[in-house]
N, C-alpha and C. Protein backbone atom coordinates (compact mmCIF):
# COMPACT_ATOMS: atom_id res chain seq x y z
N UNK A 1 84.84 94.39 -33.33
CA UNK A 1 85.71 93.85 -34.36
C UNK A 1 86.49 92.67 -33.80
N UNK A 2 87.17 92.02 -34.56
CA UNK A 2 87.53 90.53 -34.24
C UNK A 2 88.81 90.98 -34.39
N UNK A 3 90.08 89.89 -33.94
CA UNK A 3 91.34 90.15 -33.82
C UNK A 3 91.74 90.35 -35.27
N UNK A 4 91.20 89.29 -36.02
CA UNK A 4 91.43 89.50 -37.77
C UNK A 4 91.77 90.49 -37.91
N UNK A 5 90.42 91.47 -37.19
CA UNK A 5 90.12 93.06 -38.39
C UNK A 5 91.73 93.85 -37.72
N UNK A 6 91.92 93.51 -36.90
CA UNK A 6 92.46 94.40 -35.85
C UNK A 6 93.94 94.05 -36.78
N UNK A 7 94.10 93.30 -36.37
CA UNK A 7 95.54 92.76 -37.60
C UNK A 7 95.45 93.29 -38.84
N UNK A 8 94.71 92.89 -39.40
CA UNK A 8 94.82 93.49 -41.09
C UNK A 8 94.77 95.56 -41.01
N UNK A 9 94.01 96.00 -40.14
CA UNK A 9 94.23 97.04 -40.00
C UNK A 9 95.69 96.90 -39.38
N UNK A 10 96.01 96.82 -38.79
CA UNK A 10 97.60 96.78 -38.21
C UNK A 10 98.87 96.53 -39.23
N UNK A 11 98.30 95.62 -39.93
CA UNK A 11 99.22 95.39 -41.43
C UNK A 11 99.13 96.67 -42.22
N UNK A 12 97.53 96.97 -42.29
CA UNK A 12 97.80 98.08 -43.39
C UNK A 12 98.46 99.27 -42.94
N UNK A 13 98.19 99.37 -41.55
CA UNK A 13 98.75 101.23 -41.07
C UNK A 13 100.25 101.32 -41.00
N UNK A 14 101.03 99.35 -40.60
CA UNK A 14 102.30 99.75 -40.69
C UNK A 14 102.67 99.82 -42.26
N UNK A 15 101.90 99.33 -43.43
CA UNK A 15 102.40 99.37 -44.57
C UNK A 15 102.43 100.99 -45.27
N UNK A 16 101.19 101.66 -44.81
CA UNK A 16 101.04 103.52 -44.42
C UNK A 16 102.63 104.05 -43.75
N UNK A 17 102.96 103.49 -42.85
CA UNK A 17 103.86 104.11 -41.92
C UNK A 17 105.66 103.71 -42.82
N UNK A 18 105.52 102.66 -43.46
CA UNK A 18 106.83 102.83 -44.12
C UNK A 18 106.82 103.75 -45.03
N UNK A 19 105.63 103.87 -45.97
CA UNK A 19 106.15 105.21 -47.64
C UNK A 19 106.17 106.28 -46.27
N UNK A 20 105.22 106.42 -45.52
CA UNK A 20 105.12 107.56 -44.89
C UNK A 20 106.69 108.24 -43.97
N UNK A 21 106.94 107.40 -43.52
CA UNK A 21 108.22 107.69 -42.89
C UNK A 21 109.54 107.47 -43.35
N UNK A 22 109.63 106.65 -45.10
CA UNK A 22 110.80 107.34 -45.56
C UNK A 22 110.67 108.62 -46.68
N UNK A 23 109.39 108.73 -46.66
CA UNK A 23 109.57 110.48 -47.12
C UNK A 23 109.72 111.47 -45.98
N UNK A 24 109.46 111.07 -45.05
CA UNK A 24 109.61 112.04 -43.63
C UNK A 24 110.72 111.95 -43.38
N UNK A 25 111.62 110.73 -43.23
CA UNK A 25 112.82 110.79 -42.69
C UNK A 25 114.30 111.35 -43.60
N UNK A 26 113.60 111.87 -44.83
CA UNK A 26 114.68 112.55 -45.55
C UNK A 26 115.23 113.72 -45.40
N UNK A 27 116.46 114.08 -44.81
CA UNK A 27 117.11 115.23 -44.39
C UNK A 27 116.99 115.42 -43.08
N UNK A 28 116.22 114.32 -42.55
CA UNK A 28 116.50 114.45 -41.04
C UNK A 28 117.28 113.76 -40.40
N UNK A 29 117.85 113.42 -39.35
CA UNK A 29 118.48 112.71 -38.41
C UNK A 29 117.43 111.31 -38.11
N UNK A 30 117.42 110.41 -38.21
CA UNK A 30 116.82 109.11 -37.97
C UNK A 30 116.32 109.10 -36.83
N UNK A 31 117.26 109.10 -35.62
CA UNK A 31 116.98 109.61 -34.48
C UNK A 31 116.11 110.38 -34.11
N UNK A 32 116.07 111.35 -34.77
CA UNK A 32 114.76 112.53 -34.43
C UNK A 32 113.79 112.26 -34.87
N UNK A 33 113.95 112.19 -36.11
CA UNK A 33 112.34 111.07 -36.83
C UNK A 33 111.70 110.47 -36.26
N UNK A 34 112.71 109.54 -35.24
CA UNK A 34 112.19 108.67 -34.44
C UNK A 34 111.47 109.41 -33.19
N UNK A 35 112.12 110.06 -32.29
CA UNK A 35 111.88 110.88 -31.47
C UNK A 35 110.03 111.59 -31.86
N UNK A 36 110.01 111.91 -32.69
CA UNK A 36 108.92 112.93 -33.14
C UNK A 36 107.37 112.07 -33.92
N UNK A 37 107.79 110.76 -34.31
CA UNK A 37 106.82 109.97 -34.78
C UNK A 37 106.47 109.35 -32.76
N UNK A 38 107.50 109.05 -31.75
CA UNK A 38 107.23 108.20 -30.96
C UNK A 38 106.28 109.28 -30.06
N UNK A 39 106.57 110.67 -30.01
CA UNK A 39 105.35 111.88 -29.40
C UNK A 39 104.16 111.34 -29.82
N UNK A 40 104.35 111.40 -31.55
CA UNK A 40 102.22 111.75 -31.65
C UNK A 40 101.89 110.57 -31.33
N UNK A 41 102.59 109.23 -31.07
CA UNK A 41 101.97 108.24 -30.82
C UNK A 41 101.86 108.12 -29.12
N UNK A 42 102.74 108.59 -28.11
CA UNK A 42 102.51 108.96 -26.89
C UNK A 42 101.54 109.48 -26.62
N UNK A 43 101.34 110.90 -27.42
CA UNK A 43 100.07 111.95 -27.43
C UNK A 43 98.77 111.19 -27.78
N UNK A 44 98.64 110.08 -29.00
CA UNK A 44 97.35 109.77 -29.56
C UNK A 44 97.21 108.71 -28.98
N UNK A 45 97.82 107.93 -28.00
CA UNK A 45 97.58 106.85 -26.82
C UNK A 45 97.43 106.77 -25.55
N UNK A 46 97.52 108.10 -25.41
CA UNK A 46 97.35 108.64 -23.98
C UNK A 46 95.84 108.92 -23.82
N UNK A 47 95.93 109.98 -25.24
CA UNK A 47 94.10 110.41 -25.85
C UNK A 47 93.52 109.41 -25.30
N UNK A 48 93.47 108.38 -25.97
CA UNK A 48 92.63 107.43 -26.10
C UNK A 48 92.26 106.64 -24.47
N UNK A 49 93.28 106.60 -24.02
CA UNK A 49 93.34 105.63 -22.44
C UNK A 49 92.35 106.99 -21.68
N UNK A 50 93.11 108.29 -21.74
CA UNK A 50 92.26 109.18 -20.65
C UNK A 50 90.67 109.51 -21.27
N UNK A 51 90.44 108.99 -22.28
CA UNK A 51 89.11 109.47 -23.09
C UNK A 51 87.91 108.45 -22.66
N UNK A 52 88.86 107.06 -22.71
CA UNK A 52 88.32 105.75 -22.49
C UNK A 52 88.08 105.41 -20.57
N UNK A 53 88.50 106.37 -20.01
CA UNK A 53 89.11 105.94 -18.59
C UNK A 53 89.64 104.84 -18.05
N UNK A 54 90.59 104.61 -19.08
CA UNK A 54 91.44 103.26 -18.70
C UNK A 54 92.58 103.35 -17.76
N UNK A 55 92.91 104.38 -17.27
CA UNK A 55 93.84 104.96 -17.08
C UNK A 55 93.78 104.12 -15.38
N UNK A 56 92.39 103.92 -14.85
CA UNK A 56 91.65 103.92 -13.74
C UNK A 56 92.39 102.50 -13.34
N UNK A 57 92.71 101.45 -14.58
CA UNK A 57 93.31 100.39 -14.19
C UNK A 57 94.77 100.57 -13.92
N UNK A 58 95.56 101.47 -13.64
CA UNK A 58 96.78 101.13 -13.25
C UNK A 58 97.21 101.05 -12.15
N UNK A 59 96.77 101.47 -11.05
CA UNK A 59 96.76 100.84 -9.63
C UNK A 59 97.25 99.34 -9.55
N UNK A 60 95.97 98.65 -10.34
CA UNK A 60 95.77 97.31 -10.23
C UNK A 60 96.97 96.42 -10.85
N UNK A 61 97.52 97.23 -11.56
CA UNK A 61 98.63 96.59 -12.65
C UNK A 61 99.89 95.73 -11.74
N UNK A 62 100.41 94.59 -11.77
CA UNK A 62 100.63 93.97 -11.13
C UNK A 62 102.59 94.28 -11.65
N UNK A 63 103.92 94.09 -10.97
CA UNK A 63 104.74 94.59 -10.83
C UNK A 63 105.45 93.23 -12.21
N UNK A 64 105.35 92.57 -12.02
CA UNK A 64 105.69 91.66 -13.26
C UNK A 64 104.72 92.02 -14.73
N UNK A 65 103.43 92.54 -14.98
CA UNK A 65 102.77 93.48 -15.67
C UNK A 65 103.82 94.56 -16.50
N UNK A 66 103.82 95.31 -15.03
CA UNK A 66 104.73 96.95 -15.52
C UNK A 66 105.74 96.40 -16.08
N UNK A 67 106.94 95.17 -15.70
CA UNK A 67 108.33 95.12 -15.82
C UNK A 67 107.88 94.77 -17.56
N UNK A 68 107.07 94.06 -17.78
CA UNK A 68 106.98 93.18 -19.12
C UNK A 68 106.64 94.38 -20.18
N UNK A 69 105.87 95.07 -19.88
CA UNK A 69 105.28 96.43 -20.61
C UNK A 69 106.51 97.27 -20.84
N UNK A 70 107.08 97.80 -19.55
CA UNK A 70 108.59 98.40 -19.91
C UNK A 70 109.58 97.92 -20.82
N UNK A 71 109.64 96.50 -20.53
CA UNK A 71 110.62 96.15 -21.55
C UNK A 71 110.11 95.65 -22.88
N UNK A 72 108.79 95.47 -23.41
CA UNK A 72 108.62 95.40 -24.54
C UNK A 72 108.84 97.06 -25.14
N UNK A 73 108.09 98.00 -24.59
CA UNK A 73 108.77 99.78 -24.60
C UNK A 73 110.33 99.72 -25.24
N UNK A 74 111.03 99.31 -24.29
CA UNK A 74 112.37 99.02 -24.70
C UNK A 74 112.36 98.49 -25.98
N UNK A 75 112.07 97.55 -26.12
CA UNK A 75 112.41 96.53 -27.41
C UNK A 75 111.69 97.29 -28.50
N UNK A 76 110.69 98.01 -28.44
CA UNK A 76 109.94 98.69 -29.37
C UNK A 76 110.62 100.21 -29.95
N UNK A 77 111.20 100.75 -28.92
CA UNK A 77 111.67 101.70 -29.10
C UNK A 77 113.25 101.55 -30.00
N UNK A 78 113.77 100.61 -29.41
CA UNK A 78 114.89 99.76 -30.33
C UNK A 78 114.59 99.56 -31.94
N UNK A 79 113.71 98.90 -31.99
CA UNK A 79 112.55 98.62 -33.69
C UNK A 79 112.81 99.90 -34.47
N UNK A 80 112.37 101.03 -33.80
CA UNK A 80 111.88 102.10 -34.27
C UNK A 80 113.10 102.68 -34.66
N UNK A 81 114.04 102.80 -33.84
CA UNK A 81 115.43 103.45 -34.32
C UNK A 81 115.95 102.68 -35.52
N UNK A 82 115.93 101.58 -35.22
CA UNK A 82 117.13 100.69 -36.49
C UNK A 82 115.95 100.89 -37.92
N UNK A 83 114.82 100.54 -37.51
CA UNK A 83 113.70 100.89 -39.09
C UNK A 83 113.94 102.36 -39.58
N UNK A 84 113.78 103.43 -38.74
CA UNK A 84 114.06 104.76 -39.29
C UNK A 84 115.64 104.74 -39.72
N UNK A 85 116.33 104.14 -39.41
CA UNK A 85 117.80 104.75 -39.96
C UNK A 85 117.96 103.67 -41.16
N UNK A 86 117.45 102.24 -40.87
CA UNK A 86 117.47 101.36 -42.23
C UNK A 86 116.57 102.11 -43.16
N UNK A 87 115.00 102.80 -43.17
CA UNK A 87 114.31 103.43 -44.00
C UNK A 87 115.31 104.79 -44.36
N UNK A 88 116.38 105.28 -43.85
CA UNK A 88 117.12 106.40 -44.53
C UNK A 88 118.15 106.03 -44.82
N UNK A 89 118.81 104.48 -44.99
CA UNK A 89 120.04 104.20 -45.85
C UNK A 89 119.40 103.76 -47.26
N UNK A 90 118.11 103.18 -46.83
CA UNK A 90 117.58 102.09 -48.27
C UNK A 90 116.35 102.40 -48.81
N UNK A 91 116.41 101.44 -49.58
CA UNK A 91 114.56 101.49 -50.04
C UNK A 91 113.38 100.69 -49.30
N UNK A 92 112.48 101.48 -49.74
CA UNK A 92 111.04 101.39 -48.60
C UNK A 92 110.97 99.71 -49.01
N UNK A 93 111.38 99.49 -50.25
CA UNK A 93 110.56 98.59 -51.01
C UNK A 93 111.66 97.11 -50.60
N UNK A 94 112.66 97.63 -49.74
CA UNK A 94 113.96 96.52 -49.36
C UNK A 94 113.58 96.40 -47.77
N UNK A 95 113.59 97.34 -47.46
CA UNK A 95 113.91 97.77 -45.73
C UNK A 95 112.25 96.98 -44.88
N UNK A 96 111.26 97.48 -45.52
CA UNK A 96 110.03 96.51 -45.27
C UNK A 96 109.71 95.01 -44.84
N UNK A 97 110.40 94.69 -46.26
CA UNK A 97 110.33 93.25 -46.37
C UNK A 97 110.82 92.20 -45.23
N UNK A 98 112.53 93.18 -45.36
CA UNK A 98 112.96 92.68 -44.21
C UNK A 98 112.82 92.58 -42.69
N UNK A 99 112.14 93.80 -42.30
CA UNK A 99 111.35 93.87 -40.76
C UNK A 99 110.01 92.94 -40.70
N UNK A 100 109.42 92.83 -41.62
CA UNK A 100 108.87 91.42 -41.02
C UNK A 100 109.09 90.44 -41.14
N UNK A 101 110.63 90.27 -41.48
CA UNK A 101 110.70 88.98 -41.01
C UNK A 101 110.77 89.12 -39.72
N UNK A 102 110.63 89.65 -38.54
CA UNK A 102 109.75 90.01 -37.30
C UNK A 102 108.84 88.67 -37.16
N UNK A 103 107.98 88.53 -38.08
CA UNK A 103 106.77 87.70 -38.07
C UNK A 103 107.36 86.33 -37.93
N UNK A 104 108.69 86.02 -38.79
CA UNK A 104 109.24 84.87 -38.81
C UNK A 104 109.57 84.04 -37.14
N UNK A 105 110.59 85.82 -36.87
CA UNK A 105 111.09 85.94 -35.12
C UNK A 105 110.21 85.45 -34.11
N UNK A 106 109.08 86.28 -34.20
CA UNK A 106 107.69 86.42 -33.16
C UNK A 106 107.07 84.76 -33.04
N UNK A 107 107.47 83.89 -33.98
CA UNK A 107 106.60 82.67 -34.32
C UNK A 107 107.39 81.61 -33.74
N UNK A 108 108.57 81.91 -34.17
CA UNK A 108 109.82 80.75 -32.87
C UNK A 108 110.12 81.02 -31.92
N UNK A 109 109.83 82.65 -31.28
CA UNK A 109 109.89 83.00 -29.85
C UNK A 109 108.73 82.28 -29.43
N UNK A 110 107.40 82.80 -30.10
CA UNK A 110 105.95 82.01 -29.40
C UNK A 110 106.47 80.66 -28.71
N UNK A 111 106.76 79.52 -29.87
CA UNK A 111 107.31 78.48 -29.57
C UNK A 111 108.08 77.94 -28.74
N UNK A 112 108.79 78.57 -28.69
CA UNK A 112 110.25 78.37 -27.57
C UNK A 112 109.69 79.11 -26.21
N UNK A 113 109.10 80.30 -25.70
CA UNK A 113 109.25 81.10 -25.25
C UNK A 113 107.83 80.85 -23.96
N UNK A 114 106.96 80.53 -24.89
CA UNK A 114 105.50 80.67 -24.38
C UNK A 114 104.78 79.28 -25.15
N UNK A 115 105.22 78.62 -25.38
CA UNK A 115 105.21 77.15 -25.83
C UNK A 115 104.13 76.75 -26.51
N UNK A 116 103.93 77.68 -27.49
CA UNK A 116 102.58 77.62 -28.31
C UNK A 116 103.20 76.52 -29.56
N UNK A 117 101.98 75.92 -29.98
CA UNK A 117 102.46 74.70 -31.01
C UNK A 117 102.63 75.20 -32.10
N UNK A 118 103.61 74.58 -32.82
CA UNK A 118 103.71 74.82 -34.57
C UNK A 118 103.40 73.71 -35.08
N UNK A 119 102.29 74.11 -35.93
CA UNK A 119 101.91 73.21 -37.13
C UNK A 119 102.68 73.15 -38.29
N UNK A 120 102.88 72.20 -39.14
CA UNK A 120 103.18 72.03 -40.41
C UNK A 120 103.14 72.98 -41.02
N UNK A 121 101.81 73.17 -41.17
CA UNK A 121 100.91 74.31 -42.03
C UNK A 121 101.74 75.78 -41.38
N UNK A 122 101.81 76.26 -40.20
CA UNK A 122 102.32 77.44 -39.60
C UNK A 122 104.13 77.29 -40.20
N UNK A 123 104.64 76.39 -40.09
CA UNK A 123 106.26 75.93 -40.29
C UNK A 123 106.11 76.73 -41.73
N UNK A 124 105.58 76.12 -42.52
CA UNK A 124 105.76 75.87 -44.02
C UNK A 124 105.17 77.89 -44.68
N UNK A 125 103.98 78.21 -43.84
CA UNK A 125 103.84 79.59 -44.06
C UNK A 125 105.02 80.67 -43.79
N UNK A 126 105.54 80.22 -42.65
CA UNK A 126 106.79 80.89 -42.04
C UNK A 126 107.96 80.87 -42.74
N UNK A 127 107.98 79.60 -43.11
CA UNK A 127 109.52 79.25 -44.00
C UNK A 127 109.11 80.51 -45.64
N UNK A 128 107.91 79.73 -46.28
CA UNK A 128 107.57 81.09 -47.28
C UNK A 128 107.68 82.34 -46.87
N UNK A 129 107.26 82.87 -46.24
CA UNK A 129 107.44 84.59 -45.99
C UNK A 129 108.85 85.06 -45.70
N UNK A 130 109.62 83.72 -45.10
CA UNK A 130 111.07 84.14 -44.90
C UNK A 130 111.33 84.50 -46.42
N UNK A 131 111.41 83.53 -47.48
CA UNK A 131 112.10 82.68 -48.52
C UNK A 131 111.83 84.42 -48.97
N UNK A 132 110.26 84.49 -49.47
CA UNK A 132 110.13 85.97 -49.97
C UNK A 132 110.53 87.45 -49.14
N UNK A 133 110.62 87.76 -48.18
CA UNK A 133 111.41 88.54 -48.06
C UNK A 133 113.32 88.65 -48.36
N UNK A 134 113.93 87.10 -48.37
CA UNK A 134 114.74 87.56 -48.63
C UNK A 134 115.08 87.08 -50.60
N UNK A 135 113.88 87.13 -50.91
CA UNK A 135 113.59 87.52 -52.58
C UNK A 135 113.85 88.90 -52.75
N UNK A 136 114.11 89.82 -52.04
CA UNK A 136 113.46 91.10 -52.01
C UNK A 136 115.02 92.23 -52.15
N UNK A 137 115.52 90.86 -51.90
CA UNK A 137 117.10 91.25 -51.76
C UNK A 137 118.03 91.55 -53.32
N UNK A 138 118.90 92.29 -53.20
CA UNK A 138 119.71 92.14 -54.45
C UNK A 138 120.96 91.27 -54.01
C-alpha cells in the first residue's frame, strides 16, 4: 500500500475513534479513558512488532532515535488526555474539528522546523481547513 492508503485509513480510524470514544468516555474519568484506550494500543503494537520481529531492530536504534520517539510518546500522550477530556466537556461534532487543526500545526512546524517548502497551493489548503474548522464553532 502507498502512503495515500495509509493516511486515508488513518483519517478514517481516527474519525472511528472520536464517536467511539465519546460514547466510551461517558461516566468515566477522562483520565482513565485515556489510560485504558492507551493499553489496547500498547498491547495491539507490541502484537504486531513481536509477530513481525521488529523488535530485533532496537539494539541498533540510535540515542537521538530513542530521545525523539520518547518525546513524541510524550507529546502524544498529552493529545490523548486534553481530546478525551475535550470529547467529555463537548460535542464529537465540535471537539474533532478542532484537533485537526493539528494538520494546520504539523504544516508550519514542517516548515519552520524541518524546512520543508510551502506552496501556494499547500498555504491556501491550510488556510481553508483552518477557516472550516473554526466554522464549526458557535
Amino acid at each position: 500500500m502507498t502512503w495515500v492508503t495509509y493516511a486515508l485509513l488513518s483519517a478514517g480510524f481516527a474519525a472511528a475513534t472520536a464517536i467511539l470514544a465519546k460514547v466510551g468516555v461517558e461516566g468515566v474519568p477522562s483520565n482513565l479513558a485515556t489510560a485504558i484506550r492507551t493499553g489496547v494500543v500498547l498491547v495491539f503494537s507490541w502484537g504486531i512488532v513481536l509477530t513481525r520481529r521488529e523488535h530485533e531492530a532496537l539494539p541498533a536504534l540510535s540515542h537521538k532515535t530513542v530521545l525523539f520517539l520518547v518525546l513524541s510518546g510524550v507529546a502524544t500522550g498529552l493529545s490523548w488526555l486534553a481530546y478525551f477530556r475535550a470529547l467529555q466537556l463537548g460535542p464529537a461534532s465540535r471537539v474533532a474539528p478542532i484537533d485537526k487543526l493539528s494538520l494546520a500545526m504539523t504544516l508550519v512546524l514542517a516548515v519552520v522546523v524541518l524546512k520543508e517548502p510551502l506552496s501556494w497551493k499547500l498555504a491556501l489548503g491550510v488556510a481553508l481547513m483552518v477557516a472550516g474548522a473554526l466554522l464549526t464553532l458557535k
